[in-house]
C-alpha atoms as a PDB file:
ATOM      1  CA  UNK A   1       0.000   0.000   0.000  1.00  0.00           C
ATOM      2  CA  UNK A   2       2.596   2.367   1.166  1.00  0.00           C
ATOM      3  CA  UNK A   3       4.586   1.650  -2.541  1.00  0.00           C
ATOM      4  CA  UNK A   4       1.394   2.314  -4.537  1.00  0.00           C
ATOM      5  CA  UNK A   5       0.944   5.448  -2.838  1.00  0.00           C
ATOM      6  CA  UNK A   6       5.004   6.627  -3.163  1.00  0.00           C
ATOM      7  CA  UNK A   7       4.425   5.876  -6.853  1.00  0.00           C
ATOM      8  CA  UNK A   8       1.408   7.842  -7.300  1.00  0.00           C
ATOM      9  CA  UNK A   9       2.904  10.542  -5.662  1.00  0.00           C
ATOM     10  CA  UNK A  10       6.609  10.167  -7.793  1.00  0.00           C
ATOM     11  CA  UNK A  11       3.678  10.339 -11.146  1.00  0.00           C
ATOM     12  CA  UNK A  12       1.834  13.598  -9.539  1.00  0.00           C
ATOM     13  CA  UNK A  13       5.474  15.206  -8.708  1.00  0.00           C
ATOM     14  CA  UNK A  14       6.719  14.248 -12.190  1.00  0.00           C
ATOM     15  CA  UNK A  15       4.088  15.400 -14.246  1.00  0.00           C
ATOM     16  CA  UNK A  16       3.726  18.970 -12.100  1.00  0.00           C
ATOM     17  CA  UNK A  17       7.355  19.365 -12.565  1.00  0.00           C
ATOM     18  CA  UNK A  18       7.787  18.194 -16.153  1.00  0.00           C
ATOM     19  CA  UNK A  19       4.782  21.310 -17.312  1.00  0.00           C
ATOM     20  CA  UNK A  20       6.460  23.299 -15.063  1.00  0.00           C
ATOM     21  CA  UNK A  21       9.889  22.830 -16.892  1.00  0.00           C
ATOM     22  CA  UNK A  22       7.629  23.332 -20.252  1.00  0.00           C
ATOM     23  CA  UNK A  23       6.050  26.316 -19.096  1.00  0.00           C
ATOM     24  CA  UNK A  24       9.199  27.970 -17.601  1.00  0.00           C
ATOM     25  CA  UNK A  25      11.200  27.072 -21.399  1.00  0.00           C
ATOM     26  CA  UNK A  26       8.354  28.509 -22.642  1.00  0.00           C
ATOM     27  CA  UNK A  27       8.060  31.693 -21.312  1.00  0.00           C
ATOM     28  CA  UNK A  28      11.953  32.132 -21.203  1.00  0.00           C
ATOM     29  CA  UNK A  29      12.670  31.377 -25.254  1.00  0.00           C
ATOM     30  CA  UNK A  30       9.434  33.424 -26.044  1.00  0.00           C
ATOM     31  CA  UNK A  31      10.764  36.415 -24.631  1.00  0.00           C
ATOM     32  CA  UNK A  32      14.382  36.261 -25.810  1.00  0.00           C
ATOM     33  CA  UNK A  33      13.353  34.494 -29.297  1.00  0.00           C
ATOM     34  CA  UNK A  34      11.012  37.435 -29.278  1.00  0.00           C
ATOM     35  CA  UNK A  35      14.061  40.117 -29.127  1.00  0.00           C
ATOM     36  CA  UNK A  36      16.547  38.601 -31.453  1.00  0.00           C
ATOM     37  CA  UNK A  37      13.570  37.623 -33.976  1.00  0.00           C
ATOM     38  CA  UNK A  38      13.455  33.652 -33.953  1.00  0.00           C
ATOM     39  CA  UNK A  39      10.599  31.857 -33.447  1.00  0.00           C
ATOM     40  CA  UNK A  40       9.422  29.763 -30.656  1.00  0.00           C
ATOM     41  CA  UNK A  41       9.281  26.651 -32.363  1.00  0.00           C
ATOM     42  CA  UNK A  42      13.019  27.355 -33.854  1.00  0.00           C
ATOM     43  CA  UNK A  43      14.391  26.562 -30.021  1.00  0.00           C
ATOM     44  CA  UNK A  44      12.267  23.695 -28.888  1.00  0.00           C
ATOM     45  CA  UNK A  45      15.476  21.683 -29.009  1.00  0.00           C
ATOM     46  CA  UNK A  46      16.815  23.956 -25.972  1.00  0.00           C
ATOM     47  CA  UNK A  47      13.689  22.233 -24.317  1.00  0.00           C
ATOM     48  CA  UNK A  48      16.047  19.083 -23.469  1.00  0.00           C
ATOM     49  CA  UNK A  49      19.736  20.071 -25.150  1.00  0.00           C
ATOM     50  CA  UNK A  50      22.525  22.249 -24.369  1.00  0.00           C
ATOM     51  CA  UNK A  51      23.577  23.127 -28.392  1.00  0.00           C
ATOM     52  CA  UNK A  52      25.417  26.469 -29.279  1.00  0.00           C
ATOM     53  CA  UNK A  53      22.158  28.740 -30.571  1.00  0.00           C
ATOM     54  CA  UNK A  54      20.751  26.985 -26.769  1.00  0.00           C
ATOM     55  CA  UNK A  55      24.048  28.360 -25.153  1.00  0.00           C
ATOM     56  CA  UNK A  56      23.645  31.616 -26.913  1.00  0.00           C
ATOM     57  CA  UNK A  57      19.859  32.139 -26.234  1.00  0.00           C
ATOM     58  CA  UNK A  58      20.518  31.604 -22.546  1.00  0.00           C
ATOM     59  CA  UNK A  59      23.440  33.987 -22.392  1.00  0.00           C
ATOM     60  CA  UNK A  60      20.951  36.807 -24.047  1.00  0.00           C
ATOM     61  CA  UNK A  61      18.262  35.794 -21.418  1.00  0.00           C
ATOM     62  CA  UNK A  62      20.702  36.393 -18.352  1.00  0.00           C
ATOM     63  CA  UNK A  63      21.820  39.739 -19.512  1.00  0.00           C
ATOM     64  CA  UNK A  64      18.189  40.523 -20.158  1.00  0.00           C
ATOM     65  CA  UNK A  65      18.219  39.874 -16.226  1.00  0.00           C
ATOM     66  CA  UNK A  66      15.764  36.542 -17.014  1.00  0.00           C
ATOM     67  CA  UNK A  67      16.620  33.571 -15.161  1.00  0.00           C
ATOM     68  CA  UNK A  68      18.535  31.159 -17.670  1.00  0.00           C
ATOM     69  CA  UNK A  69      16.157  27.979 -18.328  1.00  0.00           C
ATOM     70  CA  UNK A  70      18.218  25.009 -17.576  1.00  0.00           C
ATOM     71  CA  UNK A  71      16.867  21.809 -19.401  1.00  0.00           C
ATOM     72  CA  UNK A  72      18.639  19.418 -16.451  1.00  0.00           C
ATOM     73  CA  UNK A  73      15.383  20.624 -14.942  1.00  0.00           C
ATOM     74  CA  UNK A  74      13.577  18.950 -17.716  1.00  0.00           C
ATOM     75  CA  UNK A  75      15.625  15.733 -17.508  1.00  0.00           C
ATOM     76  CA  UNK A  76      15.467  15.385 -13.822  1.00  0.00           C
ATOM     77  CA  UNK A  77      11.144  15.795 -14.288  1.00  0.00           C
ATOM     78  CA  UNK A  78      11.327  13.408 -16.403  1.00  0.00           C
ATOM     79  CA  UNK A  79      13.813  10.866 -15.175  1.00  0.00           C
ATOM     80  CA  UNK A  80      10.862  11.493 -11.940  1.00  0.00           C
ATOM     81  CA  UNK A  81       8.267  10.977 -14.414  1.00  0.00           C
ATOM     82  CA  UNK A  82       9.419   7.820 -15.797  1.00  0.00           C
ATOM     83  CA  UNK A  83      10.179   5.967 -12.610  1.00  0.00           C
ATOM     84  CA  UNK A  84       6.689   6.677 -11.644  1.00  0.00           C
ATOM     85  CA  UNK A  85       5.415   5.063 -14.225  1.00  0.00           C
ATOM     86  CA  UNK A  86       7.678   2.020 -13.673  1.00  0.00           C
ATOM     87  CA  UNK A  87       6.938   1.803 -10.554  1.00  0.00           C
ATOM     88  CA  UNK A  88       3.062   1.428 -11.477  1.00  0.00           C
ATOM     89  CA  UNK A  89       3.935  -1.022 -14.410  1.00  0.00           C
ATOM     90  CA  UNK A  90       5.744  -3.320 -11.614  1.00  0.00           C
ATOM     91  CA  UNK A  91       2.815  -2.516  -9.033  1.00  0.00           C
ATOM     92  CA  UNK A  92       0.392  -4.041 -11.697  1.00  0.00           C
ATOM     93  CA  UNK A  93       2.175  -6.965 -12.979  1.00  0.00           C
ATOM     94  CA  UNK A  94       2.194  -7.791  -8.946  1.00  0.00           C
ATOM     95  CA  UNK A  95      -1.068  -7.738  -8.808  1.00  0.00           C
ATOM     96  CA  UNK A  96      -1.480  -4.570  -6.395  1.00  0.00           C
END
């Protein structure tokens, strides 16, 4: 009982923090894609990579005085996300 509830709280955790790492890229790359005339979609990459326009982008956002989006964030969510839903795959294989 106590492992079916730890899961189902790792899956509420890791789906609040993965659209929470979505929103915050999201409102980040808007408003520096926004300034140096790229589009949204043209950094969705920088959602989970570190590239060089991702590098650059973030370096424009911290001397806008925006806090950087960091996509470990994004990989840690979903690393939370994923073991969730492992957990509840074993849970229901057992039988629980």
């Amino acid at each position: 009982m106590l492992t079916k509830k730890l899961a189902n709280g790792l899956l509420g955790l890791g789906i609040l923090l993965t659209v929470l790492c979505i929103a915050w890229w999201g409102v980040v790359y808007h408003f520096i894609s926004e300034k140096s005339g790229e589009t949204l979609m043209s950094t969705l990459t920088c959602l989970f990579s570190i590239g060089e326009n991702c590098t650059f982008m973030r370096g424009m956002s911290w001397l806008q005085g925006v806090n950087p989006y960091e996509p470990v964030f994004f990989w840690l969510a979903t690393s939370i996300l994923l073991i969730a839903l492992a957990m509840k795959k074993a849970l229901r294989n057992d039988g629980l």
